[in-house]
PDB file of N, CA and C in Angstrom:
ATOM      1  N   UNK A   1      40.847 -50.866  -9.804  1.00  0.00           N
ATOM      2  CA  UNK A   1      39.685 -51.124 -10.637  1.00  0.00           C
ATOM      3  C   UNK A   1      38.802 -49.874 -10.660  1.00  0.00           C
ATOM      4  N   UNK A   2      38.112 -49.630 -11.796  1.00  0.00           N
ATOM      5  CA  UNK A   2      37.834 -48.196 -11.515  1.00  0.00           C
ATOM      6  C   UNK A   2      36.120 -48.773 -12.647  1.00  0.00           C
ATOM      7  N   UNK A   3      35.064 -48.876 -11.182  1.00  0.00           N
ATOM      8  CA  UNK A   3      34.181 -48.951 -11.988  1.00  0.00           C
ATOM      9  C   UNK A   3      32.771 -48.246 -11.966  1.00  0.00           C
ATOM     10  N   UNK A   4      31.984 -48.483 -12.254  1.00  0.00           N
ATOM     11  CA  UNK A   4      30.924 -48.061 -12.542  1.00  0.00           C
ATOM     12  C   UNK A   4      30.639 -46.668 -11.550  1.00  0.00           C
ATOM     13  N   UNK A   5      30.523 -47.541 -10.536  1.00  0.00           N
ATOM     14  CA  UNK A   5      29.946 -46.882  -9.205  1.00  0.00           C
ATOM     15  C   UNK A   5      31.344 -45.498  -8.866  1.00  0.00           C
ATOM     16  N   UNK A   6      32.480 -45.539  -8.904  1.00  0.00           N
ATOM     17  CA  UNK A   6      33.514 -45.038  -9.156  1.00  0.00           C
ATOM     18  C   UNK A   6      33.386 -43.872  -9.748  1.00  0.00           C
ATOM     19  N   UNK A   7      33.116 -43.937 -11.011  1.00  0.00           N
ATOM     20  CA  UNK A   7      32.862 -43.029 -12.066  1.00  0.00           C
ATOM     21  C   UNK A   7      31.665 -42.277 -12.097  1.00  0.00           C
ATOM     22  N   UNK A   8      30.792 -43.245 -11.624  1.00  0.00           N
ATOM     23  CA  UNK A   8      29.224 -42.243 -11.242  1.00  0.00           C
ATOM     24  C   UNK A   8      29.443 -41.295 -10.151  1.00  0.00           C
ATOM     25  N   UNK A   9      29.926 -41.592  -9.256  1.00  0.00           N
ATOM     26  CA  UNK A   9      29.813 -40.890  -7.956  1.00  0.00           C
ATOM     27  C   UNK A   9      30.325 -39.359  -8.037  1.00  0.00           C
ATOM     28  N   UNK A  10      31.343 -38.665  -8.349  1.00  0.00           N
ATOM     29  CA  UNK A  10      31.169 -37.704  -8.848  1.00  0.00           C
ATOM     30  C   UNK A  10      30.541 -36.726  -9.388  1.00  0.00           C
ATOM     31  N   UNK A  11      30.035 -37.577 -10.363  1.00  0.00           N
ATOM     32  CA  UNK A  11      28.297 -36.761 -11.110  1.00  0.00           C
ATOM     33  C   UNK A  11      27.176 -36.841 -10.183  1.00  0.00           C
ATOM     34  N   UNK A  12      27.264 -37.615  -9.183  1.00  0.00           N
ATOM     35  CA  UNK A  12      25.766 -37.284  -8.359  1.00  0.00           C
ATOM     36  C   UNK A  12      25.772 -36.951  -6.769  1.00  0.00           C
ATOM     37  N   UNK A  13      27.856 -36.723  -6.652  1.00  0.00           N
ATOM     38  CA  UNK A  13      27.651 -35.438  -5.659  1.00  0.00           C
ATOM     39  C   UNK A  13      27.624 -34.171  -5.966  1.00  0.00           C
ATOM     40  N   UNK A  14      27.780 -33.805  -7.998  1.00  0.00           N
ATOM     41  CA  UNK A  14      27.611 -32.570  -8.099  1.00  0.00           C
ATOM     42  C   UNK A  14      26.131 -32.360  -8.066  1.00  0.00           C
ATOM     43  N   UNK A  15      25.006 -33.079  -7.995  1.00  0.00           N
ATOM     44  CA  UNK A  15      23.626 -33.082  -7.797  1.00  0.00           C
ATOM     45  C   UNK A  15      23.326 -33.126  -6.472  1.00  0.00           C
ATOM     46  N   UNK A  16      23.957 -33.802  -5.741  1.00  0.00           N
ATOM     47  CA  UNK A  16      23.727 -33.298  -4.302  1.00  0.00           C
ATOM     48  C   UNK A  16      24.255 -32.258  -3.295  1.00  0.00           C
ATOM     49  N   UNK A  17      25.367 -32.264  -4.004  1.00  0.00           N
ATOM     50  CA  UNK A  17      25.748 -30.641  -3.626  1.00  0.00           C
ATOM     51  C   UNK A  17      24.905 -28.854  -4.205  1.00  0.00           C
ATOM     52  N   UNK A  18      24.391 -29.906  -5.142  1.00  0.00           N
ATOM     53  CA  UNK A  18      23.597 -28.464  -5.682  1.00  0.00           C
ATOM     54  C   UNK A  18      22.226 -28.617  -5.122  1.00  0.00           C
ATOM     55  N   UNK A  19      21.586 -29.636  -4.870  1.00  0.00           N
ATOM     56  CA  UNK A  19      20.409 -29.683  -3.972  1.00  0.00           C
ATOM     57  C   UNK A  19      20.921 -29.069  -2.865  1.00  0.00           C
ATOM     58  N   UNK A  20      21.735 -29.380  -1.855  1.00  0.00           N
ATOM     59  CA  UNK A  20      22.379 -29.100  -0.236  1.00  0.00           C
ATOM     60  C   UNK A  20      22.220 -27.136  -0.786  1.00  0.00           C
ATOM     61  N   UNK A  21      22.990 -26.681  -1.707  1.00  0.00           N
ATOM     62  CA  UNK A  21      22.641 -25.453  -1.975  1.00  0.00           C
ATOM     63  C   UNK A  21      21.488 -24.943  -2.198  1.00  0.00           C
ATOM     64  N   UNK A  22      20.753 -25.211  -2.839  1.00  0.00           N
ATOM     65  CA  UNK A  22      19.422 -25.229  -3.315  1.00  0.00           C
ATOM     66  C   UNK A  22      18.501 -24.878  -1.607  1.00  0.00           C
ATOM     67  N   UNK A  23      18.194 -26.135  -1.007  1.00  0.00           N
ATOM     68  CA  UNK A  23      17.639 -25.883   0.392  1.00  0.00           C
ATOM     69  C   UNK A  23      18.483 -24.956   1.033  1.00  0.00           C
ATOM     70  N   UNK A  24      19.511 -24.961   1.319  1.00  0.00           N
ATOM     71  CA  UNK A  24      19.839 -23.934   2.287  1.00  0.00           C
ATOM     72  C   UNK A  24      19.460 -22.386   1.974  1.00  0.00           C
ATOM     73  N   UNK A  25      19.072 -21.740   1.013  1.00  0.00           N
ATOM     74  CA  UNK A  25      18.449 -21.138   0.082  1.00  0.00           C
ATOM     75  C   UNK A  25      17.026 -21.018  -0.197  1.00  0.00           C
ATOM     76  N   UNK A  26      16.181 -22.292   0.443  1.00  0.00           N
ATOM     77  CA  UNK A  26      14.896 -21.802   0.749  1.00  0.00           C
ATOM     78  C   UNK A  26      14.497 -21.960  -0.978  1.00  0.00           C
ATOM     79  N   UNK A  27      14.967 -22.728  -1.394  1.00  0.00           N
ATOM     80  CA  UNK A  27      14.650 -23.535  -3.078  1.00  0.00           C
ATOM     81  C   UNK A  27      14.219 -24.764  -2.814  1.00  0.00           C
ATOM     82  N   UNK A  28      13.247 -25.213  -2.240  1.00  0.00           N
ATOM     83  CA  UNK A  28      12.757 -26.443  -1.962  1.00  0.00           C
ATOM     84  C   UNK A  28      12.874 -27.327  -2.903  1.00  0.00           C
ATOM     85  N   UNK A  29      11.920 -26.951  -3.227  1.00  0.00           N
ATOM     86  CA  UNK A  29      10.953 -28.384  -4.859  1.00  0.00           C
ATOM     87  C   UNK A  29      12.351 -28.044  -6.114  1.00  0.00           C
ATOM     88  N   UNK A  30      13.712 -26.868  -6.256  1.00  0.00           N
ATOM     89  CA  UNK A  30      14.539 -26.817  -7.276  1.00  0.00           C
ATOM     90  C   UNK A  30      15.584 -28.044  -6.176  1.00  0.00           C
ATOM     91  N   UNK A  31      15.780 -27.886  -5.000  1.00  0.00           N
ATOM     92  CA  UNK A  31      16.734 -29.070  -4.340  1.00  0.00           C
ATOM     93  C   UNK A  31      16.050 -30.098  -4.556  1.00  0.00           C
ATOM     94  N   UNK A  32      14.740 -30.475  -4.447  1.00  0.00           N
ATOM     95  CA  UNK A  32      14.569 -32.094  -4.944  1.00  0.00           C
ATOM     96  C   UNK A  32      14.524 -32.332  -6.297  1.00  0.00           C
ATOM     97  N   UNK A  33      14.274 -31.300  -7.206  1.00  0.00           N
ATOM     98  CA  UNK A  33      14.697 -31.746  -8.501  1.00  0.00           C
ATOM     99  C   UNK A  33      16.156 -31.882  -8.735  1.00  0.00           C
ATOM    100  N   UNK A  34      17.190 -31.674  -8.080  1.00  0.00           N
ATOM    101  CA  UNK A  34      18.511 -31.966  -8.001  1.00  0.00           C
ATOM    102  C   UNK A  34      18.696 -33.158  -7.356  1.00  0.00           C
ATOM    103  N   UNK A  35      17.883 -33.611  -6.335  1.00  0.00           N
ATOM    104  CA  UNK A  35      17.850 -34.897  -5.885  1.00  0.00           C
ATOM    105  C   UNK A  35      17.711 -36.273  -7.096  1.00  0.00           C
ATOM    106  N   UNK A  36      16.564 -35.777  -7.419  1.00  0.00           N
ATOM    107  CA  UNK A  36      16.126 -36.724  -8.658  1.00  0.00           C
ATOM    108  C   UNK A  36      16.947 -36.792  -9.837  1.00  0.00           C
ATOM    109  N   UNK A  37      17.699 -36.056  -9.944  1.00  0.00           N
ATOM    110  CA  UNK A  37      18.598 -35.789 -11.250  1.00  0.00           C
ATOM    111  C   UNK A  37      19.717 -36.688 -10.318  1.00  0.00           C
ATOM    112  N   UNK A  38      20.412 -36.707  -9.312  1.00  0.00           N
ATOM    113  CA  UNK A  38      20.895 -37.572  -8.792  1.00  0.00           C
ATOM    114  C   UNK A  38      20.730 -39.152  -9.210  1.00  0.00           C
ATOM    115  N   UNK A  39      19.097 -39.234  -8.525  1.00  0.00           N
ATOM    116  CA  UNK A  39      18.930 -40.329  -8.666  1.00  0.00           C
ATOM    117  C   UNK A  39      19.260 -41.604 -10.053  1.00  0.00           C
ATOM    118  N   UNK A  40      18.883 -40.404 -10.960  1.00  0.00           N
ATOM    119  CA  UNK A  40      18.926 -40.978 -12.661  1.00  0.00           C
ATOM    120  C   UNK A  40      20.507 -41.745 -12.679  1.00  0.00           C
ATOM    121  N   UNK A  41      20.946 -40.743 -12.261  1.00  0.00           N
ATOM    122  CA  UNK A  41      22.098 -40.700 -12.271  1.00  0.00           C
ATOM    123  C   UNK A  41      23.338 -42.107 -11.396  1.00  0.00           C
ATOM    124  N   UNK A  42      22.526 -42.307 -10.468  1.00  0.00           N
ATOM    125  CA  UNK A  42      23.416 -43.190  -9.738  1.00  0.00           C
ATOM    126  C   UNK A  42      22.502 -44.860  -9.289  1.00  0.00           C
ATOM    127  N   UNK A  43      21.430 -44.842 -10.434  1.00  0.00           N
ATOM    128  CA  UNK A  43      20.203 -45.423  -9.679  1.00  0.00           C
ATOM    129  C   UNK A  43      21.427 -47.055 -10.117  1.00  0.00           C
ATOM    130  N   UNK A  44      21.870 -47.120 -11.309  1.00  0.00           N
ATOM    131  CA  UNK A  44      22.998 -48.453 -11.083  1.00  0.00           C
ATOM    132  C   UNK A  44      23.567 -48.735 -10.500  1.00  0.00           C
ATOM    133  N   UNK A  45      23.929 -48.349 -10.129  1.00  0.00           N
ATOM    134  CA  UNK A  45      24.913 -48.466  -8.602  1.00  0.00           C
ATOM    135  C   UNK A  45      24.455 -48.676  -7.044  1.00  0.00           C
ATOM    136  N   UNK A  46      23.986 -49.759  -6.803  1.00  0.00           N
ATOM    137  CA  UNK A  46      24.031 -50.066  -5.358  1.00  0.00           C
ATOM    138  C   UNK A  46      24.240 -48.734  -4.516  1.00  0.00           C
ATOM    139  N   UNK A  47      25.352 -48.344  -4.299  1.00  0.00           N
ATOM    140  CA  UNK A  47      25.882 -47.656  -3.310  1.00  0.00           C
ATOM    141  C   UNK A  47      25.401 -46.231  -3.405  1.00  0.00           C
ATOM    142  N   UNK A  48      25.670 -45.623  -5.036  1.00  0.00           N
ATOM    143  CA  UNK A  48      24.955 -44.306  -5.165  1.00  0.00           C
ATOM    144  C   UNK A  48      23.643 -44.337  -5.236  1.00  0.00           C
ATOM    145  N   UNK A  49      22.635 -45.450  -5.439  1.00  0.00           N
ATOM    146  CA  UNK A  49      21.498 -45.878  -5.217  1.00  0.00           C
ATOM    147  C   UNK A  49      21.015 -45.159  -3.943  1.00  0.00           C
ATOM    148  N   UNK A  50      21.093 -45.608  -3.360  1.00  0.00           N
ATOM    149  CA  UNK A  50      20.800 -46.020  -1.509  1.00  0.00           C
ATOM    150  C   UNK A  50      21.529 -44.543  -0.869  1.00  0.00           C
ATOM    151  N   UNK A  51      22.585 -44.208  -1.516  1.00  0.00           N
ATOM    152  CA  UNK A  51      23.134 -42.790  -0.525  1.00  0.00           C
ATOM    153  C   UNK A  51      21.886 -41.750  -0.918  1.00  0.00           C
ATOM    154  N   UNK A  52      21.431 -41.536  -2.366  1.00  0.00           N
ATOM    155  CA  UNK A  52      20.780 -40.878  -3.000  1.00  0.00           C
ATOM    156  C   UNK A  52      19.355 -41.181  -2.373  1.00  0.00           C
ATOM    157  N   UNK A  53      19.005 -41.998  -2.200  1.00  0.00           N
ATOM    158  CA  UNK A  53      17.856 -42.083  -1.189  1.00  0.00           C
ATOM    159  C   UNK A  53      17.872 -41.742   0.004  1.00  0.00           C
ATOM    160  N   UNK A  54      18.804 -42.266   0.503  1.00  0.00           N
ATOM    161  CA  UNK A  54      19.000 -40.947   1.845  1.00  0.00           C
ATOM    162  C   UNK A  54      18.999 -39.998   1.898  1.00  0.00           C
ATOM    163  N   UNK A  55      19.560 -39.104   1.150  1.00  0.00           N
ATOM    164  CA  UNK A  55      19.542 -38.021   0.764  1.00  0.00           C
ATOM    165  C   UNK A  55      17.650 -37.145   0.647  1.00  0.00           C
ATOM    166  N   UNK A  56      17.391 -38.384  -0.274  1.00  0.00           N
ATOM    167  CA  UNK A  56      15.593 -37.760  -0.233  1.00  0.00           C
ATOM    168  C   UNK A  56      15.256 -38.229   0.547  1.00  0.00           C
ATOM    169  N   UNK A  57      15.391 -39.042   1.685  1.00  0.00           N
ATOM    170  CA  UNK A  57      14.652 -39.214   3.275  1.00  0.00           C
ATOM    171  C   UNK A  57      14.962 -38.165   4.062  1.00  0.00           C
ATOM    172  N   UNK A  58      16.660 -37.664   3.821  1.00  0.00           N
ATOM    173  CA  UNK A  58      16.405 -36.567   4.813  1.00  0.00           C
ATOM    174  C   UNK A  58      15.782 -35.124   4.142  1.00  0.00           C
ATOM    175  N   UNK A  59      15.835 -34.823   3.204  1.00  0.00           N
ATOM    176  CA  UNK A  59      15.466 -33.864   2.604  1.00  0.00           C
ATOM    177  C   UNK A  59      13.423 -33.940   3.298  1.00  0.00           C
ATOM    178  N   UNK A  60      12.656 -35.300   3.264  1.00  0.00           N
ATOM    179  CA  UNK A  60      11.593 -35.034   3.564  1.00  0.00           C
ATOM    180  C   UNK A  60      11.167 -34.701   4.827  1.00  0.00           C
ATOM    181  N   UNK A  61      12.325 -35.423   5.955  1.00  0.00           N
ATOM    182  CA  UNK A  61      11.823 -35.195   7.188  1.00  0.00           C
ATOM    183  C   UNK A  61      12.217 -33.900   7.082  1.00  0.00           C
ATOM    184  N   UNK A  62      13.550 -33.549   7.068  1.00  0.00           N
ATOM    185  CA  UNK A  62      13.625 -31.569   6.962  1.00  0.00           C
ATOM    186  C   UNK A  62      12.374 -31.070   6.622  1.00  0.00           C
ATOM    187  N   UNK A  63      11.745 -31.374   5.515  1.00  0.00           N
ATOM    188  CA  UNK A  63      10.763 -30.206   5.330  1.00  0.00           C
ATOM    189  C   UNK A  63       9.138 -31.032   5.659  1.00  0.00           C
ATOM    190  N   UNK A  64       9.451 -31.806   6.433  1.00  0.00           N
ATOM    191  CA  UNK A  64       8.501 -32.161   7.280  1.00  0.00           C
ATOM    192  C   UNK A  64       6.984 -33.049   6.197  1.00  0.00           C
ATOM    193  N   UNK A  65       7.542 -33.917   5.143  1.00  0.00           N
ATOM    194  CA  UNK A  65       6.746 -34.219   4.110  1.00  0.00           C
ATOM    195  C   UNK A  65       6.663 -35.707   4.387  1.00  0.00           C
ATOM    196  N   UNK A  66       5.524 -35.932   5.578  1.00  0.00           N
ATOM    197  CA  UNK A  66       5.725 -38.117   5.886  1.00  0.00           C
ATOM    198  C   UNK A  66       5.533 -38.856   4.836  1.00  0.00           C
ATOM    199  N   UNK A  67       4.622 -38.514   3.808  1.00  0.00           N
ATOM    200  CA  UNK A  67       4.582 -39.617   2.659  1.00  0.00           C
ATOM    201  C   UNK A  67       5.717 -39.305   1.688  1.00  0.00           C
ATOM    202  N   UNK A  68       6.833 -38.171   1.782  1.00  0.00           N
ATOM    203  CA  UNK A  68       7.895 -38.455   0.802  1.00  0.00           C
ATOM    204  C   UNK A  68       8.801 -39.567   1.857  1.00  0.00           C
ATOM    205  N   UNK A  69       8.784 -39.327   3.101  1.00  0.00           N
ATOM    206  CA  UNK A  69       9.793 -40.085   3.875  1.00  0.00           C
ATOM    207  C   UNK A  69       9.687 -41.304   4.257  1.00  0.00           C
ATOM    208  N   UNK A  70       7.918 -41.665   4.070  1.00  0.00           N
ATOM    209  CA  UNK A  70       7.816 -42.849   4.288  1.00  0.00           C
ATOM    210  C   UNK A  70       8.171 -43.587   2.532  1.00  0.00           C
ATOM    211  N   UNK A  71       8.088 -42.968   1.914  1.00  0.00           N
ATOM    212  CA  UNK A  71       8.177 -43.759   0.554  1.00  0.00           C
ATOM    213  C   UNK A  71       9.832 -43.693   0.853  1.00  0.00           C
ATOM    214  N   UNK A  72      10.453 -43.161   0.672  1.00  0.00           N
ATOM    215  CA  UNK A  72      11.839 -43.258   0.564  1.00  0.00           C
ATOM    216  C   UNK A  72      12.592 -44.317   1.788  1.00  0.00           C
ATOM    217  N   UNK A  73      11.693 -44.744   2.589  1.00  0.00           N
ATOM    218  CA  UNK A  73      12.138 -45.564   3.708  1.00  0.00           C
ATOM    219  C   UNK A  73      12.129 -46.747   2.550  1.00  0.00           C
ATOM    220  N   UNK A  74      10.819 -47.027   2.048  1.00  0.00           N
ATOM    221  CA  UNK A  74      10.484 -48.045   1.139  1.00  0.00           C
ATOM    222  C   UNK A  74      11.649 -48.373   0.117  1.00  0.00           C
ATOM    223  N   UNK A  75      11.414 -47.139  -0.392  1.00  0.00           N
ATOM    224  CA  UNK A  75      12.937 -46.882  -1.597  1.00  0.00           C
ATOM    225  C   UNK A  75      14.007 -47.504  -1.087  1.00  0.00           C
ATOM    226  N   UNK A  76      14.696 -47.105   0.229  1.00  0.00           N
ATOM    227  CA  UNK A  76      15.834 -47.528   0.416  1.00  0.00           C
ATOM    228  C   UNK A  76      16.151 -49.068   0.765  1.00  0.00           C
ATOM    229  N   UNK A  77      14.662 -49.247   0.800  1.00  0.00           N
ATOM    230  CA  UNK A  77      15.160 -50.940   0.986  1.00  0.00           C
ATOM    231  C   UNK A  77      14.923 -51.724  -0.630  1.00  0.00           C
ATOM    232  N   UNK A  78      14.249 -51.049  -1.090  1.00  0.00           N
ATOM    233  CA  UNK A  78      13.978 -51.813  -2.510  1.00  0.00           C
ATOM    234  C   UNK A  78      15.460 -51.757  -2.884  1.00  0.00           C
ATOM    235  N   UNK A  79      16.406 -50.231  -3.487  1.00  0.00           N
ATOM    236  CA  UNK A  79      17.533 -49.828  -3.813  1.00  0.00           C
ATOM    237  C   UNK A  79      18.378 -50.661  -3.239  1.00  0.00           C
ATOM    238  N   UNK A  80      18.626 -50.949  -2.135  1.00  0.00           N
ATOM    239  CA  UNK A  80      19.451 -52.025  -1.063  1.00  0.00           C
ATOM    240  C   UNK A  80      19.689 -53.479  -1.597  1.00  0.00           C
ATOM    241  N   UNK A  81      18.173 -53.773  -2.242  1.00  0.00           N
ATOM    242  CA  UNK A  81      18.079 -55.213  -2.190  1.00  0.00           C
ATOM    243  C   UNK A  81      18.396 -55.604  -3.773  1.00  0.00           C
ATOM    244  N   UNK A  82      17.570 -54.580  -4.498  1.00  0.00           N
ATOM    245  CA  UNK A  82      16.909 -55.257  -5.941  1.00  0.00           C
ATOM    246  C   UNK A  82      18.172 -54.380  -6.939  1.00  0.00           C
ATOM    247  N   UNK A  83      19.118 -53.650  -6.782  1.00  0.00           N
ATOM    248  CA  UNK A  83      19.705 -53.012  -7.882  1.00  0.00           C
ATOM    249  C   UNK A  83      20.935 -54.158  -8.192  1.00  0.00           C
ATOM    250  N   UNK A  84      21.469 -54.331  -7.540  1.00  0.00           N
ATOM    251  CA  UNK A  84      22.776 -55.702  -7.661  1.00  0.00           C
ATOM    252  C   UNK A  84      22.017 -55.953  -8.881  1.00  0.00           C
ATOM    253  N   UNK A  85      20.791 -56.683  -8.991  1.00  0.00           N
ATOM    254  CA  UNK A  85      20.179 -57.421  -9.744  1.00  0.00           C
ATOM    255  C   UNK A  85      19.838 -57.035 -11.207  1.00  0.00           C
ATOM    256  N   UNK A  86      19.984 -55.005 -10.870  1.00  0.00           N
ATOM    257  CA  UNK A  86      19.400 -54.926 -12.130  1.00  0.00           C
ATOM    258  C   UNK A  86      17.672 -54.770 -12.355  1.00  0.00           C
ATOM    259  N   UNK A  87      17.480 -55.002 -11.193  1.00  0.00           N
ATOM    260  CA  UNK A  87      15.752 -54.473 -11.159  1.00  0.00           C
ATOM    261  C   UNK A  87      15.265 -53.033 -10.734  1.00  0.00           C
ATOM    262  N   UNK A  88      16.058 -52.024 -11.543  1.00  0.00           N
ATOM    263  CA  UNK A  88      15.302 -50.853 -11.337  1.00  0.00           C
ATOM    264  C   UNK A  88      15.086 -49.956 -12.514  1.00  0.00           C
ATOM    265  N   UNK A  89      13.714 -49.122 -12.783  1.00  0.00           N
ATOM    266  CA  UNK A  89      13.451 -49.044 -13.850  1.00  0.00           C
ATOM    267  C   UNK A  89      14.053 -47.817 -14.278  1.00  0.00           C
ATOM    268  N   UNK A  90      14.736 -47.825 -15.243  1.00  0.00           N
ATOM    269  CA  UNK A  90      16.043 -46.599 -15.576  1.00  0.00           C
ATOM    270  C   UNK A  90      14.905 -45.446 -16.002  1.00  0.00           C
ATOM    271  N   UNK A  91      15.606 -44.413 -15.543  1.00  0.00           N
ATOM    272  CA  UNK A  91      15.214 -42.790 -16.007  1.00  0.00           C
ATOM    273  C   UNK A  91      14.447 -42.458 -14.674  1.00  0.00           C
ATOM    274  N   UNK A  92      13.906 -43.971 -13.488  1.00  0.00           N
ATOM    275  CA  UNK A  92      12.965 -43.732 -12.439  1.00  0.00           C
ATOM    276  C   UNK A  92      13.399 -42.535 -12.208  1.00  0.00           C
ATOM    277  N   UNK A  93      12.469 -41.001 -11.319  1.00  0.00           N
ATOM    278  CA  UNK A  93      13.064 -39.826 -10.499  1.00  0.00           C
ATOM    279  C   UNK A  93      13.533 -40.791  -9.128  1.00  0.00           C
ATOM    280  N   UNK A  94      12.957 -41.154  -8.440  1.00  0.00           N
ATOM    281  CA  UNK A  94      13.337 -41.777  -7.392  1.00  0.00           C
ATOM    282  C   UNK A  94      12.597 -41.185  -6.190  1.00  0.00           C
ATOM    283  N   UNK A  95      11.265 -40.467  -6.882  1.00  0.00           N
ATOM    284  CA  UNK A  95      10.132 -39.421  -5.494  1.00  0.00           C
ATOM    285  C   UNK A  95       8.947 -40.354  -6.148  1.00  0.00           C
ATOM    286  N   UNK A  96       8.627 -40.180  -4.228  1.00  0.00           N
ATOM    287  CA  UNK A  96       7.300 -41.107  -3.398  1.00  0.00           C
ATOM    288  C   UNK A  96       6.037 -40.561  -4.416  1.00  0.00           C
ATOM    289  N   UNK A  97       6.579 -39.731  -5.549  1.00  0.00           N
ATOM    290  CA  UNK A  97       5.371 -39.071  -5.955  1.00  0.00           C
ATOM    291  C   UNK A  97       4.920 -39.783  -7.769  1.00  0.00           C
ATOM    292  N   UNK A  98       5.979 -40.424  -7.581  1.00  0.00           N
ATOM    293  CA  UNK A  98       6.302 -41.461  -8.934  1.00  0.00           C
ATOM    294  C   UNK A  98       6.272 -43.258  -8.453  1.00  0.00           C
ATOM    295  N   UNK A  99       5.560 -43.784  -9.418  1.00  0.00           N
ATOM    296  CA  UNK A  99       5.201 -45.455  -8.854  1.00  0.00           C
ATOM    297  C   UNK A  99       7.189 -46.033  -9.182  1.00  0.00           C
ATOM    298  N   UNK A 100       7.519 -46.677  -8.082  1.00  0.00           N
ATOM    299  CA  UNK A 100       9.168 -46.997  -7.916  1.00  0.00           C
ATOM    300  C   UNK A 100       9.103 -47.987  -9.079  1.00  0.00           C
ATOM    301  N   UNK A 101       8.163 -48.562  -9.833  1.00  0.00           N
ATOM    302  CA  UNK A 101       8.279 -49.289 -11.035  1.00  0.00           C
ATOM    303  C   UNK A 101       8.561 -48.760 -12.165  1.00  0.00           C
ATOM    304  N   UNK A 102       8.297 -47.681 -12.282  1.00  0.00           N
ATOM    305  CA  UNK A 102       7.808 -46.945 -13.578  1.00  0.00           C
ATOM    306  C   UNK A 102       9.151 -46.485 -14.519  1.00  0.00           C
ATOM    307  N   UNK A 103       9.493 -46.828 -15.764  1.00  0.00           N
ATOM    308  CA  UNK A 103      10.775 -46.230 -16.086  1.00  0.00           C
ATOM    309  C   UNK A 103      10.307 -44.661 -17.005  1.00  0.00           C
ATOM    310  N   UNK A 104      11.219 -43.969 -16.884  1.00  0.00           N
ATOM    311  CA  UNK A 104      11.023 -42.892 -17.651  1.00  0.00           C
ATOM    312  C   UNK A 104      12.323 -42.444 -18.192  1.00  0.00           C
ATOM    313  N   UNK A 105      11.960 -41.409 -19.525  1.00  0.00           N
ATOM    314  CA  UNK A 105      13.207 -40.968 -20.124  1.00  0.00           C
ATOM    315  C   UNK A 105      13.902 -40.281 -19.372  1.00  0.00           C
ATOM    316  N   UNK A 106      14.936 -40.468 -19.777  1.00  0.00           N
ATOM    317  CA  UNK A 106      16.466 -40.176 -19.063  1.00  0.00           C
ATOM    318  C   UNK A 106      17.106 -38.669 -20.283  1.00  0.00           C
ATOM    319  N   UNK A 107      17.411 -37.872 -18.951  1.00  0.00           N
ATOM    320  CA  UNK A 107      17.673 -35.842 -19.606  1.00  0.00           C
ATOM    321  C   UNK A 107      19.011 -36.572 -20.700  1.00  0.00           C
ATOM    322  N   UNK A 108      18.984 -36.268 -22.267  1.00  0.00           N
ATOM    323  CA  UNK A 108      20.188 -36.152 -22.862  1.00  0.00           C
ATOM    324  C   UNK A 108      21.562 -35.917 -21.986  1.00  0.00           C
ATOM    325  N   UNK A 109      21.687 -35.440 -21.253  1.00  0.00           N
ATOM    326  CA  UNK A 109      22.962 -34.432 -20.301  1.00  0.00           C
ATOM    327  C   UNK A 109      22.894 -35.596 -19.585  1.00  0.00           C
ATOM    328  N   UNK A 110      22.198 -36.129 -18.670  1.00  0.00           N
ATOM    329  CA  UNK A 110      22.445 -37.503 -18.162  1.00  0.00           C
ATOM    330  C   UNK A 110      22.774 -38.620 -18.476  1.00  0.00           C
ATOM    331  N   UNK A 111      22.074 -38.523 -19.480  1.00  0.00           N
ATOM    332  CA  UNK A 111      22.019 -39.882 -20.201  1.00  0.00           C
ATOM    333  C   UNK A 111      23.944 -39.842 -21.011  1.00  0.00           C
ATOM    334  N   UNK A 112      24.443 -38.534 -20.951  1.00  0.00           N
ATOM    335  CA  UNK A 112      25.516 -38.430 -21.694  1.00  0.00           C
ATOM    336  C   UNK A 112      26.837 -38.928 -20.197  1.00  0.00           C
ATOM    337  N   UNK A 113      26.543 -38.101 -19.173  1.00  0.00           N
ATOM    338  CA  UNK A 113      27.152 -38.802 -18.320  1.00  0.00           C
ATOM    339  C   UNK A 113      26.918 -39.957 -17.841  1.00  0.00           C
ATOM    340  N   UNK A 114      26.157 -40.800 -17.829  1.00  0.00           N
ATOM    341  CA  UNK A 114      25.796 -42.282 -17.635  1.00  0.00           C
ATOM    342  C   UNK A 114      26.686 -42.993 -18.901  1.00  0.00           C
ATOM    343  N   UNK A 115      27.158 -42.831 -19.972  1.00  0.00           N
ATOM    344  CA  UNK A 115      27.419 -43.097 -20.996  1.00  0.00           C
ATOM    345  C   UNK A 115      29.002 -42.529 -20.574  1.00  0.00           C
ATOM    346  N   UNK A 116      29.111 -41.761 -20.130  1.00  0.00           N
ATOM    347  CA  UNK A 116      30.478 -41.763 -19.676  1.00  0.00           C
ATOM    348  C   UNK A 116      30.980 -42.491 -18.818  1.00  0.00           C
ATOM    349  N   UNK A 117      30.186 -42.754 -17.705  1.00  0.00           N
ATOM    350  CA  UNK A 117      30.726 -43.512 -16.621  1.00  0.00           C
ATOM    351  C   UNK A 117      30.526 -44.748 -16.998  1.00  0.00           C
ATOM    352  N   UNK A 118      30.160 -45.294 -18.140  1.00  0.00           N
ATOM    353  CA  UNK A 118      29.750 -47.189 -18.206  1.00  0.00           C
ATOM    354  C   UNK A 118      30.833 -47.597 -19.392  1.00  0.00           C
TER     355      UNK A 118
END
């Protein structure tokens, strides 16, 4: 069976692999915008949901930021609980610096791979 989550995952370890580059590089705020481009990216999916939030929990304690890490603690349980369902607001970035309700537009280029993987 080859689904959703399947097909996404690919596209948002090439976003987390380019964040992981990004920080090691001393590109802070360009690795969490690779985070968030992640997020767009895998926020349907349960599983890429929740990895992708990990991802920005550890990214905050690394650079030592408590209200991104405490929000993303938050995140990861909302992502955990409420996406099965379908309760998350598409285009969200998925940073403590954005209300976790809020939907926003989704990058053409994403929105084209989301459209691939569904």
């Amino acid at each position: 069976m080859n689904t959703f989550s399947q097909r996404i995952r690919p596209f948002v370890q090439v976003e987390l692999d380019a964040a992981r580059t990004l920080e090691s590089r001393g590109e802070f705020a360009s690795a969490f915008g690779r985070l968030e481009r992640a997020h767009v990216l895998g926020q349907a999916s349960t599983r890429e949901h929740v990895r992708v939030h990990m991802a920005m929990l550890g990214w905050a304690v690394r650079q030592g930021v408590g209200r991104e890490a405490f929000g993303q603690l938050l995140r990861i349980l909302g992502a955990a609980t409420k996406t099965v369902w379908g309760a998350v607001p598409r285009g969200n970035t998925g940073g403590a610096n954005v209300s976790a309700l809020k939907p926003m537009p989704i990058p053409p280029d994403l929105q084209h791979l989301i459209d691939a993987a569904g």
